[in-house]
C-alpha atoms as a PDB file:
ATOM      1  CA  UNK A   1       0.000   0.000   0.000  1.00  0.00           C
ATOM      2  CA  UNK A   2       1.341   3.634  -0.877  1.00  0.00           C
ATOM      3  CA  UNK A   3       2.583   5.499   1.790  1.00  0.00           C
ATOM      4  CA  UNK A   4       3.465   8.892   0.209  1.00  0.00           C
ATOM      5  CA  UNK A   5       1.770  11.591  -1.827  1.00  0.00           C
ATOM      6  CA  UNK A   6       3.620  10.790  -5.486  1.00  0.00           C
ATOM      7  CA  UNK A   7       3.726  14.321  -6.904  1.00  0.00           C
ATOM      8  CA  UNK A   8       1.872  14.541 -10.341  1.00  0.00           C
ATOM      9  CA  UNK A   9       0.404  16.460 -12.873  1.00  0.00           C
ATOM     10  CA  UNK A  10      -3.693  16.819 -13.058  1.00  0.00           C
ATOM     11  CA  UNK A  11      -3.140  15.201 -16.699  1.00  0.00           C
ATOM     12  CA  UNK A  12      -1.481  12.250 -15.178  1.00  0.00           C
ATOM     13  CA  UNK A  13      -3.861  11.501 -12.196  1.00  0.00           C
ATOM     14  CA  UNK A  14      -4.822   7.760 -12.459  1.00  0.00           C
ATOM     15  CA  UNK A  15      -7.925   6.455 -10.777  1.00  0.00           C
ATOM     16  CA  UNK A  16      -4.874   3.515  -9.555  1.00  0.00           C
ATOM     17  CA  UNK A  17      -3.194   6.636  -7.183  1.00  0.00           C
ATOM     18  CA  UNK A  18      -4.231   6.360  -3.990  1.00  0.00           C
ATOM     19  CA  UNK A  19      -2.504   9.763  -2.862  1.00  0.00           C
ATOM     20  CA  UNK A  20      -1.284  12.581  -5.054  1.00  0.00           C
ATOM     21  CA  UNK A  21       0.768  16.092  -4.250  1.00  0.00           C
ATOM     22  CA  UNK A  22      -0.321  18.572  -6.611  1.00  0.00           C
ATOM     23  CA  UNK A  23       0.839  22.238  -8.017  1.00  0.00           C
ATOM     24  CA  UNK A  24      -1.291  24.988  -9.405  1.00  0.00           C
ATOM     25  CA  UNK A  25      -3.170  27.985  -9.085  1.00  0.00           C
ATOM     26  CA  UNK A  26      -6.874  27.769  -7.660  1.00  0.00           C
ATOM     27  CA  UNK A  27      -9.288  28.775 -10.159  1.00  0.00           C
ATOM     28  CA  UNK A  28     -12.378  28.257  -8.941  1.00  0.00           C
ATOM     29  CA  UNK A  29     -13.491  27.778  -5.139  1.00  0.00           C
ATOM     30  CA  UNK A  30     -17.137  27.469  -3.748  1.00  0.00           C
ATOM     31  CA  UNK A  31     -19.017  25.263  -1.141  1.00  0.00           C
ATOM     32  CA  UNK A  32     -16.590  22.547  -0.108  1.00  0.00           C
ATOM     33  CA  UNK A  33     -14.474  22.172  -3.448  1.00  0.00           C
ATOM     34  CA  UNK A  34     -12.151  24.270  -5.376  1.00  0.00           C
ATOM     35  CA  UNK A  35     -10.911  23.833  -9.119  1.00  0.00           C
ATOM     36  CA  UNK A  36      -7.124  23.417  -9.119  1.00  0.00           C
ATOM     37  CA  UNK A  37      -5.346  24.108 -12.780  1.00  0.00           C
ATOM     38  CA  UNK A  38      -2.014  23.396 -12.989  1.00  0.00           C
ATOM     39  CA  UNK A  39      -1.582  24.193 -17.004  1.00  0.00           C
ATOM     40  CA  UNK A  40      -1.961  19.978 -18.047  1.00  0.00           C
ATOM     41  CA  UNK A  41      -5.881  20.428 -16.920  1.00  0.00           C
ATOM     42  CA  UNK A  42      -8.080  20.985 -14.359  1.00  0.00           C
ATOM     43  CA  UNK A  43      -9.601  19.219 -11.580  1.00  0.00           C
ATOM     44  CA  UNK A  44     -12.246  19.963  -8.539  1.00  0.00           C
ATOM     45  CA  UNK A  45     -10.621  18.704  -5.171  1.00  0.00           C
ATOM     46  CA  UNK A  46     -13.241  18.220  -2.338  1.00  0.00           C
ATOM     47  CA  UNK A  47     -11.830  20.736   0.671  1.00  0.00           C
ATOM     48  CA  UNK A  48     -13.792  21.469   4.065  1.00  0.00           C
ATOM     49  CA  UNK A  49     -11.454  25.012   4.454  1.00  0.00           C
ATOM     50  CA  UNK A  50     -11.895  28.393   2.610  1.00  0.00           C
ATOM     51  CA  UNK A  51      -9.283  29.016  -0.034  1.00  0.00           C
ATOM     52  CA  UNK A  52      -9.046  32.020  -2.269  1.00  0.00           C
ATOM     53  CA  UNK A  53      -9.364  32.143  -6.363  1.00  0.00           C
ATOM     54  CA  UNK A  54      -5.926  32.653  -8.022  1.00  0.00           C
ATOM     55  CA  UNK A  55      -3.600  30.945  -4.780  1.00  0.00           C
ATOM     56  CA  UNK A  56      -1.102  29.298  -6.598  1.00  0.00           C
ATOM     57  CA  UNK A  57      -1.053  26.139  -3.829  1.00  0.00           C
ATOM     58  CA  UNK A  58       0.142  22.561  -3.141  1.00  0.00           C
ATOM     59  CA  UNK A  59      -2.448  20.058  -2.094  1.00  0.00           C
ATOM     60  CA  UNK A  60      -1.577  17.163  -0.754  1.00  0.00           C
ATOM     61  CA  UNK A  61      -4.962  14.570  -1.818  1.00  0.00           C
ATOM     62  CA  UNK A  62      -6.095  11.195  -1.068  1.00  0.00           C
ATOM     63  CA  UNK A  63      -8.357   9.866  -3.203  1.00  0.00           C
ATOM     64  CA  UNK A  64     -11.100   7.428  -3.356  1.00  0.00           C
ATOM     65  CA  UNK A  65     -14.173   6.660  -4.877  1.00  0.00           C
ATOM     66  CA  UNK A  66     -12.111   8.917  -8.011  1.00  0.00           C
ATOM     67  CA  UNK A  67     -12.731  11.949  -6.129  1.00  0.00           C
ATOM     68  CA  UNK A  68     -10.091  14.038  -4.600  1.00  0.00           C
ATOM     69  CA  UNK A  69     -10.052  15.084  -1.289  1.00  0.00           C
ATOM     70  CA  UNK A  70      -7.358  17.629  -0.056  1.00  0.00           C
ATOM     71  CA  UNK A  71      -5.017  16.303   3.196  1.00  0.00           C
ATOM     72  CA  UNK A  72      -3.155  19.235   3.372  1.00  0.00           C
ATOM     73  CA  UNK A  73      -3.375  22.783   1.744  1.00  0.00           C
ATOM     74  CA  UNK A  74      -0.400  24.621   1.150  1.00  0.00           C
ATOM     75  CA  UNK A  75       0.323  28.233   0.626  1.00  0.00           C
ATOM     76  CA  UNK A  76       3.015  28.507  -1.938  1.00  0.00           C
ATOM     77  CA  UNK A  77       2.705  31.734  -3.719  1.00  0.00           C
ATOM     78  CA  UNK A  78       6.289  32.864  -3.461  1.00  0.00           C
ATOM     79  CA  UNK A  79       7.624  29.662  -5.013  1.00  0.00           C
ATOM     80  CA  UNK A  80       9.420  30.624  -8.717  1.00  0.00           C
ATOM     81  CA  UNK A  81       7.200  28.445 -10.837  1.00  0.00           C
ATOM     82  CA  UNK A  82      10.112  28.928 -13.474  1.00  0.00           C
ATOM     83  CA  UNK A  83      12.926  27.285 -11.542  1.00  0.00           C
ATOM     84  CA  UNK A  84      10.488  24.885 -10.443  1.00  0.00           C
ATOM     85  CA  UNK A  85       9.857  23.283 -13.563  1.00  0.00           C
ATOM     86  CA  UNK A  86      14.029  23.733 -14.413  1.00  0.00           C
ATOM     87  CA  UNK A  87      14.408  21.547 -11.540  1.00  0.00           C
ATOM     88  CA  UNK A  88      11.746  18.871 -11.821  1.00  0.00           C
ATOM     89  CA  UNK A  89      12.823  18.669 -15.870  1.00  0.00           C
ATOM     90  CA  UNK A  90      16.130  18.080 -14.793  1.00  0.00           C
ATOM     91  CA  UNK A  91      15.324  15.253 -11.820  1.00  0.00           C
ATOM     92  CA  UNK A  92      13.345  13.643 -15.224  1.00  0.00           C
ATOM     93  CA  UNK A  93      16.510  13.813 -16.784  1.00  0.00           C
ATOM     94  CA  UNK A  94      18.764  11.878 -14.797  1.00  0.00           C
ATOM     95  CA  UNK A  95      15.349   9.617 -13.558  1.00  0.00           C
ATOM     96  CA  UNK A  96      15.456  10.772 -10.311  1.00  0.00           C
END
């Protein structure tokens, strides 16, 4: 059984994951969901907190029943999106 949150892109989510970490900016938020985009697509996460349109955030999910449902929200608006996907091109690279 996984253990950790595999980090992903929306476009990549399999209904097999059991827990995902995702990156992107909320787009949407109302009632006890939001719509995360992360520029591969776009998908509602279920969320019991408040969370603001246009928070670029990681969520850490579980899923079941293919439905997301957000562990852990985190705030990371002053991370350099940029470098970020420098970095996890280059781990691809070498298969790390």
């Amino acid at each position: 059984m996984q253990q950790h949150y595999t980090p992903k892109e929306i476009s990549k989510v399999d209904s097999k994951d059991s827990r995902v970490c995702l990156i992107g900016k909320v787009v949407d938020s109302a009632g006890n969901s939001f719509v995360l985009d992360d520029g591969t697509g776009k998908i509602e996460i279920i969320y019991d907190g408040a969370i603001d349109a246009n928070k670029l955030v990681r969520v850490f999910c579980s899923i079941a029943d293919e439905k997301l449902k957000a562990d852990v929200v985190q705030d990371v608006e002053d991370l350099d999106m940029n470098l970020f996907k420098k970095v996890k091109g280059l781990y691809n690279l070498t298969g790390v």
